[in-house]
N, C-alpha and C. Protein backbone atom coordinates (compact mmCIF):
# COMPACT_ATOMS: atom_id res chain seq x y z
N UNK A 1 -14.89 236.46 237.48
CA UNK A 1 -16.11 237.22 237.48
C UNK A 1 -16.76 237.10 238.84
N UNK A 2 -17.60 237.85 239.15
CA UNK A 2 -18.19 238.43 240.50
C UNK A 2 -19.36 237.55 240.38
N UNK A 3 -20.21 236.67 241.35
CA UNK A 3 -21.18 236.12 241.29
C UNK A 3 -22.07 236.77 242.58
N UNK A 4 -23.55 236.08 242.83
CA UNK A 4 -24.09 236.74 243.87
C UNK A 4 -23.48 236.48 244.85
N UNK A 5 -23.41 237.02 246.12
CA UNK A 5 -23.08 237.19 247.45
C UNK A 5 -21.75 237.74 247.73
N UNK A 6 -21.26 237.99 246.29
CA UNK A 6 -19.84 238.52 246.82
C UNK A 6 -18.20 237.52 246.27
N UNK A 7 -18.99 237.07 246.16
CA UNK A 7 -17.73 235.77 245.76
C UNK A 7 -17.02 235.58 244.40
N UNK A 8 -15.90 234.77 244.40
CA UNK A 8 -15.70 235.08 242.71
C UNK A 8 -15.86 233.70 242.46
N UNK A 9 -16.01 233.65 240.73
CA UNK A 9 -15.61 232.59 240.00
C UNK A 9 -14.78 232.39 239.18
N UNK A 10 -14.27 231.61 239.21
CA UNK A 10 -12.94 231.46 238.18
C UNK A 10 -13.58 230.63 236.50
N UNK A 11 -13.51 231.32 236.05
CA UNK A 11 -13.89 230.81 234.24
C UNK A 11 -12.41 230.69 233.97
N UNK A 12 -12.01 229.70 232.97
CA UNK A 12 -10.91 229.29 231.99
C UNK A 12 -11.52 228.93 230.69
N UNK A 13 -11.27 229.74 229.99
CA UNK A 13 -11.43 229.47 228.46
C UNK A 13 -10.32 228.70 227.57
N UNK A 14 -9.20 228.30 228.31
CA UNK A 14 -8.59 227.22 227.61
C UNK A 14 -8.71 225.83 227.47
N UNK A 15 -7.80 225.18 226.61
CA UNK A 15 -8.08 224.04 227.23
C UNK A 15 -7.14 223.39 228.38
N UNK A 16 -7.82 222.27 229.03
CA UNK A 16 -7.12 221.43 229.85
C UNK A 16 -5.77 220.96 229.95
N UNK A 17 -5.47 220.70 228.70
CA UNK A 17 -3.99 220.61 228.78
C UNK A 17 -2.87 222.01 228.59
N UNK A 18 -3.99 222.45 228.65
CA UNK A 18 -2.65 224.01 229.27
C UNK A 18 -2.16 223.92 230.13
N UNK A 19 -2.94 223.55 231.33
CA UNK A 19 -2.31 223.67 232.77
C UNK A 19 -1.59 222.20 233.30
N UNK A 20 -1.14 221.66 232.31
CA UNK A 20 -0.84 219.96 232.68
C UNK A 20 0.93 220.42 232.79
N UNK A 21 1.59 220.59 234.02
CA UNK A 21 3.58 220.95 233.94
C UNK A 21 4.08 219.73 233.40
N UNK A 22 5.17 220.44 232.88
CA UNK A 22 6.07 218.91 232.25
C UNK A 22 6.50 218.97 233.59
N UNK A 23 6.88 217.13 233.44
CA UNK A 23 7.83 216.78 234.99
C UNK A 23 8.83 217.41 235.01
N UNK A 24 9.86 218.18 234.19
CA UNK A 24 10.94 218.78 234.26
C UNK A 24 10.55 219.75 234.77
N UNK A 25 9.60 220.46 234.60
CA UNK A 25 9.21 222.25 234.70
C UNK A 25 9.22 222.73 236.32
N UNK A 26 9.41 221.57 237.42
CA UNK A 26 9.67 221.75 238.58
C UNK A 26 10.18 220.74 239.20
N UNK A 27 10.67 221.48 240.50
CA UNK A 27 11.43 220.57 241.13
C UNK A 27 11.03 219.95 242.43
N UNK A 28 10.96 218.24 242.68
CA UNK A 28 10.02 217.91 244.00
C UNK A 28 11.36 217.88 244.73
N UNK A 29 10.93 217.91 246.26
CA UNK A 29 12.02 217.69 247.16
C UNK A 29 12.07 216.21 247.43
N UNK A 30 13.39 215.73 247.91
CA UNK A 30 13.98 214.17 247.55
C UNK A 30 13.77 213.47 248.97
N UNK A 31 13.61 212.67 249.54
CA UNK A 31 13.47 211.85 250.81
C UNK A 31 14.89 212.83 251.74
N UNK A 32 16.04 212.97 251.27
CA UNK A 32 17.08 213.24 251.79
C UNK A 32 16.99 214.92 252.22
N UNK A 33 15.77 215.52 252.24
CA UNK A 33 15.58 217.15 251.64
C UNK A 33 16.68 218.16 250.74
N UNK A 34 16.81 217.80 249.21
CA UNK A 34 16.96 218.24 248.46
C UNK A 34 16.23 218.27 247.51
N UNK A 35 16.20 219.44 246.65
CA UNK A 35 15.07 219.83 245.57
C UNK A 35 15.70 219.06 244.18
N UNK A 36 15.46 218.03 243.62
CA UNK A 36 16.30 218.04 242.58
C UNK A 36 14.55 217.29 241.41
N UNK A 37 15.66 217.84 240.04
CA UNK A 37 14.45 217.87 239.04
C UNK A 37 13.79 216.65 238.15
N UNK A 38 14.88 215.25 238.87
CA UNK A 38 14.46 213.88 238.61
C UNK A 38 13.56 213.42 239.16
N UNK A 39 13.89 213.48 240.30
CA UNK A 39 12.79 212.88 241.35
C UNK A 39 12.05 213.48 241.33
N UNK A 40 11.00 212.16 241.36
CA UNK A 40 9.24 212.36 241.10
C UNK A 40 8.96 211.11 242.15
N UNK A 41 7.77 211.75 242.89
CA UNK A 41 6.73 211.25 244.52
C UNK A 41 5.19 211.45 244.21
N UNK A 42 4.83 210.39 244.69
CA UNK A 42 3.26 210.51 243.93
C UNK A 42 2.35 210.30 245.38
N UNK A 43 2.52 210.91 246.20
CA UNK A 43 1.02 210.38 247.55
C UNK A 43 0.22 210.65 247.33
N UNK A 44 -0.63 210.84 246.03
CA UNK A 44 -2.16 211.16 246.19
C UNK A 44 -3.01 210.00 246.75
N UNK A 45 -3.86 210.41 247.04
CA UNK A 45 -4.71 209.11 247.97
C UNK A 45 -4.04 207.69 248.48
N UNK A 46 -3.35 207.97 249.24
CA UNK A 46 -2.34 206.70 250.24
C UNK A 46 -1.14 206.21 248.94
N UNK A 47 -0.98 206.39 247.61
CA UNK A 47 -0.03 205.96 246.94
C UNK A 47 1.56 206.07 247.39
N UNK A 48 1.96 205.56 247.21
CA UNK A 48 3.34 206.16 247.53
C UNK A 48 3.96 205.60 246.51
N UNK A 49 4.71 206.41 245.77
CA UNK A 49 5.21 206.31 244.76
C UNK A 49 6.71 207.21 244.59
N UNK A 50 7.80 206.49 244.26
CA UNK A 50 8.90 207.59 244.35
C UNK A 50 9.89 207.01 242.97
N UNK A 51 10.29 207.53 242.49
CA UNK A 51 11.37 207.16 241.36
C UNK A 51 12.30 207.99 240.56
N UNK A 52 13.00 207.54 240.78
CA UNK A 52 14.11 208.80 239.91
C UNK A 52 14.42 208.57 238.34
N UNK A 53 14.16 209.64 237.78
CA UNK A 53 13.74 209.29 236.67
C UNK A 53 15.17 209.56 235.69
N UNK A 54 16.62 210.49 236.25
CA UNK A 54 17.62 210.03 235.76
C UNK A 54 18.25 208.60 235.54
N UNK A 55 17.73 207.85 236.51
CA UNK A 55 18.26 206.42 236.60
C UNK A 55 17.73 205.58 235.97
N UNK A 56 15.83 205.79 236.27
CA UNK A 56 14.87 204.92 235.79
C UNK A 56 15.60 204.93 233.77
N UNK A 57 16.25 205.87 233.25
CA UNK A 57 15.81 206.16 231.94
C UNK A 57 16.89 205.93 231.32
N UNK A 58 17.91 204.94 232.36
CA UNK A 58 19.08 203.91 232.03
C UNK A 58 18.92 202.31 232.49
N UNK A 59 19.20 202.15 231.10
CA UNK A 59 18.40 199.94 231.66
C UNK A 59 19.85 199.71 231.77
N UNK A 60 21.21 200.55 231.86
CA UNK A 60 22.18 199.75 232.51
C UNK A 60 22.61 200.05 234.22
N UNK A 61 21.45 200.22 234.75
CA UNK A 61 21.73 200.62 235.81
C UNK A 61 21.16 199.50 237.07
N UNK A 62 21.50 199.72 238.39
CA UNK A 62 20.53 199.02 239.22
C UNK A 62 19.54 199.35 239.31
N UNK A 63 18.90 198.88 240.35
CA UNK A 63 17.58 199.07 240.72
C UNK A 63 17.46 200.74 241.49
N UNK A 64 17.14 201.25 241.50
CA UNK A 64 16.75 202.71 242.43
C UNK A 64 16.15 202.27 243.81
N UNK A 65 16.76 202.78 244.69
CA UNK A 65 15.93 202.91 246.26
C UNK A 65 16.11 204.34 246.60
N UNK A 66 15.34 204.82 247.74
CA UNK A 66 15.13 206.12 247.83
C UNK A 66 16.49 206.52 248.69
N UNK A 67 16.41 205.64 249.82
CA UNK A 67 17.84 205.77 250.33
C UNK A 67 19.36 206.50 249.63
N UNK A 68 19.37 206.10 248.22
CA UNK A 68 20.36 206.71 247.82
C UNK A 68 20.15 208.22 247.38
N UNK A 69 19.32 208.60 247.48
CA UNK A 69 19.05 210.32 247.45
C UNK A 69 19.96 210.99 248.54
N UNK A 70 20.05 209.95 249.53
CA UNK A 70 20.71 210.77 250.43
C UNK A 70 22.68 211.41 250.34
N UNK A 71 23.39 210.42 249.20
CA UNK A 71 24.54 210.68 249.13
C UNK A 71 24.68 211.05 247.26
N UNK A 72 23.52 211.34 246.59
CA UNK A 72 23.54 211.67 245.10
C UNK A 72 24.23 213.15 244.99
N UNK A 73 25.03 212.91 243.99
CA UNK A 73 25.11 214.38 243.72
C UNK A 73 24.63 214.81 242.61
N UNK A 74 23.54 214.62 241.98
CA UNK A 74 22.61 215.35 240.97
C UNK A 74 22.81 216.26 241.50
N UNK A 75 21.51 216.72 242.95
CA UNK A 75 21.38 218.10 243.64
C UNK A 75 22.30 219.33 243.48
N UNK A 76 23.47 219.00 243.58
CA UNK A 76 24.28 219.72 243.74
C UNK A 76 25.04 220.55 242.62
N UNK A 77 25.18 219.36 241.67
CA UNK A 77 25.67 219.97 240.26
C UNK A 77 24.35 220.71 239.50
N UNK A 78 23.40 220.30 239.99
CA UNK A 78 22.14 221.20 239.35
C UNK A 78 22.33 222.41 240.30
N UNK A 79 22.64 222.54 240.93
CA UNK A 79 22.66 223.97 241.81
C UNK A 79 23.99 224.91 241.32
N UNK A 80 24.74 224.25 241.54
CA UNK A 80 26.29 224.65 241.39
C UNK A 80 26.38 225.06 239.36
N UNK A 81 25.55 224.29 238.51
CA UNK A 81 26.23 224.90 237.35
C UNK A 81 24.46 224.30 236.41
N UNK A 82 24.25 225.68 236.26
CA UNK A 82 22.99 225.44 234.86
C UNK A 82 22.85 226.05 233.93
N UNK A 83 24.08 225.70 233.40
CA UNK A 83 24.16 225.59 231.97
C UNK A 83 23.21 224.34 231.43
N UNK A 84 22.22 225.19 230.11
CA UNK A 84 21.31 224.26 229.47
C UNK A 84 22.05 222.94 228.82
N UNK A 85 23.12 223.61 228.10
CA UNK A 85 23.97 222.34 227.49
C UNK A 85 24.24 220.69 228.05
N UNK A 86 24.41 221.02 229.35
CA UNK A 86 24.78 220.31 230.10
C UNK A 86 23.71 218.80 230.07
N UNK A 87 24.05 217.65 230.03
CA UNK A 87 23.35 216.46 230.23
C UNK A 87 23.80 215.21 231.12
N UNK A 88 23.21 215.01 231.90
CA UNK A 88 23.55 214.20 232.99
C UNK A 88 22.83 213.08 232.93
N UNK A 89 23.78 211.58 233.06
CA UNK A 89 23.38 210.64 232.74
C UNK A 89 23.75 209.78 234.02
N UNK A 90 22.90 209.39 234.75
CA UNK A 90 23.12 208.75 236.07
C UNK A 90 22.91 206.97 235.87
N UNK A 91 23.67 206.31 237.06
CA UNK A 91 23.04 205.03 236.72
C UNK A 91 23.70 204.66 238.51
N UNK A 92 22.97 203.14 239.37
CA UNK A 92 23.25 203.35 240.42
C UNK A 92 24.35 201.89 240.33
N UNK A 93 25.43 201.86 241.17
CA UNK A 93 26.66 200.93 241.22
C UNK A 93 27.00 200.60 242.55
N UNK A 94 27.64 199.55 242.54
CA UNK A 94 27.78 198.83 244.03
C UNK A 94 29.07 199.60 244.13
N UNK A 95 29.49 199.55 244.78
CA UNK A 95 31.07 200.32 246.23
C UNK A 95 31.89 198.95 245.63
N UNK A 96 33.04 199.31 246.08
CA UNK A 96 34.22 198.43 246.02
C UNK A 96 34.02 197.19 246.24
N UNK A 97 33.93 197.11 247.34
CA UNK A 97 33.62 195.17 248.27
C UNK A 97 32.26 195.25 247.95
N UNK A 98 31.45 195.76 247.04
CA UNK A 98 30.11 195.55 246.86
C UNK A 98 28.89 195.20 247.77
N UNK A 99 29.40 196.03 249.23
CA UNK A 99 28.76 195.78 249.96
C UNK A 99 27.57 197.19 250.02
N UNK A 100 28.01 198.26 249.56
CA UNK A 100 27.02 199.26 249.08
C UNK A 100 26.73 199.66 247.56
N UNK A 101 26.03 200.43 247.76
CA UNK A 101 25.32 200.58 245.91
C UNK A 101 25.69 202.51 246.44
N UNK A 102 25.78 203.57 245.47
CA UNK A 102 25.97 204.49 245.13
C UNK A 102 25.66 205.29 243.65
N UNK A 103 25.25 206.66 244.07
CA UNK A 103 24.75 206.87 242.15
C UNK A 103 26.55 207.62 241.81
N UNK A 104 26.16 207.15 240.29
CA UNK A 104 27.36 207.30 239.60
C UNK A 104 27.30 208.58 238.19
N UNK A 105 27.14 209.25 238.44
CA UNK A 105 27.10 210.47 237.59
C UNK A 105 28.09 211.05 236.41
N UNK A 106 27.58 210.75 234.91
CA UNK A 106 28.71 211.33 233.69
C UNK A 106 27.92 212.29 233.48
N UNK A 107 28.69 213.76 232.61
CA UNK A 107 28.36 214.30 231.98
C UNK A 107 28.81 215.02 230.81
N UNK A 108 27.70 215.29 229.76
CA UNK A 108 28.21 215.56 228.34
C UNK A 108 27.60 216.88 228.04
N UNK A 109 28.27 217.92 227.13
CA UNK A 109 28.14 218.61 226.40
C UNK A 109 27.09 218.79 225.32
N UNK A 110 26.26 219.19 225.25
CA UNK A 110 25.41 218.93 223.92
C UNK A 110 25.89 220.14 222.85
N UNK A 111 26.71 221.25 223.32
CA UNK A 111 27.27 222.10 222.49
C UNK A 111 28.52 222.10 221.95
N UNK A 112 28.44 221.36 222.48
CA UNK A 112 30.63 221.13 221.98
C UNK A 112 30.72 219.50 221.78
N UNK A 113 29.33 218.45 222.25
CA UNK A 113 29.60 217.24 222.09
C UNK A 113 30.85 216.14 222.50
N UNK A 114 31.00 217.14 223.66
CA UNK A 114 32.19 216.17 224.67
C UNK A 114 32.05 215.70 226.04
N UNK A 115 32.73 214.90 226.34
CA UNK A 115 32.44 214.37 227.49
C UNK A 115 33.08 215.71 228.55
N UNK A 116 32.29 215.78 229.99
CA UNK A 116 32.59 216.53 230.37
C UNK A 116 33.17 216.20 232.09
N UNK A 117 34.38 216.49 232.34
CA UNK A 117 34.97 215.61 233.37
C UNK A 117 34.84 216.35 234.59
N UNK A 118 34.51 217.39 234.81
CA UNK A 118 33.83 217.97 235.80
C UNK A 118 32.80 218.74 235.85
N UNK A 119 31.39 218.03 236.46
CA UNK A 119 30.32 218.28 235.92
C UNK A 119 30.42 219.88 236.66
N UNK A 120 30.42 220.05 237.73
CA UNK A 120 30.56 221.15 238.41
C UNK A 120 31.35 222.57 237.89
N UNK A 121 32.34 222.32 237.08
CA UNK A 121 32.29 223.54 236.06
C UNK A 121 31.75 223.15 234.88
N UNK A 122 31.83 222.80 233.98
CA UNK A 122 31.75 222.28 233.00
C UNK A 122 32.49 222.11 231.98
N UNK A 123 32.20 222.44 230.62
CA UNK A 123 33.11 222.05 229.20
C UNK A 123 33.82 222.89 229.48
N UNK A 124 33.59 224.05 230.07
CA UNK A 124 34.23 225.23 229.75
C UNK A 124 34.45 226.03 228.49
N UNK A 125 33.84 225.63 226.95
CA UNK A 125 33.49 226.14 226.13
C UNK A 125 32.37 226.79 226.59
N UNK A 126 31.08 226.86 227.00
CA UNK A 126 30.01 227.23 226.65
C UNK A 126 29.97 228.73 226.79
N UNK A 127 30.23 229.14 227.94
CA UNK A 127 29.74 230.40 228.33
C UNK A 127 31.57 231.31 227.82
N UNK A 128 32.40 230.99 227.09
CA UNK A 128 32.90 231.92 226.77
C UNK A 128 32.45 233.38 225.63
N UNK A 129 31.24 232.61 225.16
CA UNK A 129 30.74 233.44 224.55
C UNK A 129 29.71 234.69 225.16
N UNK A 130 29.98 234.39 226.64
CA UNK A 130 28.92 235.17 227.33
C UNK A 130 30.00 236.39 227.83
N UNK A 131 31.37 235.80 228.12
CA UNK A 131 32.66 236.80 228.88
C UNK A 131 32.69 237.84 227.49
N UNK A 132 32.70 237.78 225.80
CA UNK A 132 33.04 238.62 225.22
C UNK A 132 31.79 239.33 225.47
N UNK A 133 30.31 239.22 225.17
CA UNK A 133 29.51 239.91 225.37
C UNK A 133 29.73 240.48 226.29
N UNK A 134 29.75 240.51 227.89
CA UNK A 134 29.98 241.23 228.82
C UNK A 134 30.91 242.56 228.68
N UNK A 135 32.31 242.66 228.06
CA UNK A 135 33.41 243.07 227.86
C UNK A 135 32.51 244.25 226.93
N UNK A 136 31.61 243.24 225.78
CA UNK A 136 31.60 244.90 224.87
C UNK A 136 30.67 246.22 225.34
């Protein structure tokens, strides 16, 4: 609405938690500059806050540092294949001679309920149902 001098005002007649995003509903960019939809960064007023919340939401995993954003391949398989089905379960692991740590990425099916051995295509069930639609 129009107030005096020209200016507007913004009225909201909802409530407050309308406008509250789930953390999934976007994607922050990662220390390494990739957009991926785990990672969550908090600098409001000097905080610094960073955590990945695929990892955080496995207690068999290590500890998370930001550093490893830089060689994860979440990013990528979220780019390369989004299919909803798809569930990715990360956790972070030391290297051979255990002199580095690395993220370690499975993924499963929630439509066919199988393990899925290349996250990057996938089950390969899912979307055959999309090739007959196309065809008719």
């Amino acid at each position: 609405m129009k107030v005096a001098g020209g200016k507007w005002k913004v009225t909201c007649h909802l409530p407050p938690s309308t406008f509250i995003l789930h953390p999934s509903s976007f994607e922050m960019r990662t220390p390494a500059g990739f957009e991926c939809k785990f990672f969550y960064a908090d600098y409001y007023r000097g905080r610094n806050k960073q955590e990945c919340r695929l990892i955080d939401g496995n207690p068999n995993s290590e500890k998370w540092s930001p550093g490893l954003c830089r060689d994860c391949p979440v990013p990528k398989l979220l780019r390369v294949n989004a299919c909803p089905h798809l569930v990715l379960e990360g956790r972070v692991v030391k290297t051979w001679a255990g002199l580095g740590r690395r993220v370690h990425v499975t993924a499963s099916c929630t439509k066919t309920l199988t393990e899925v051995a290349e996250p990057e295509v996938g089950c390969g069930h899912c979307h055959e149902d999309l090739g007959r639609l196309q065809l008719s």
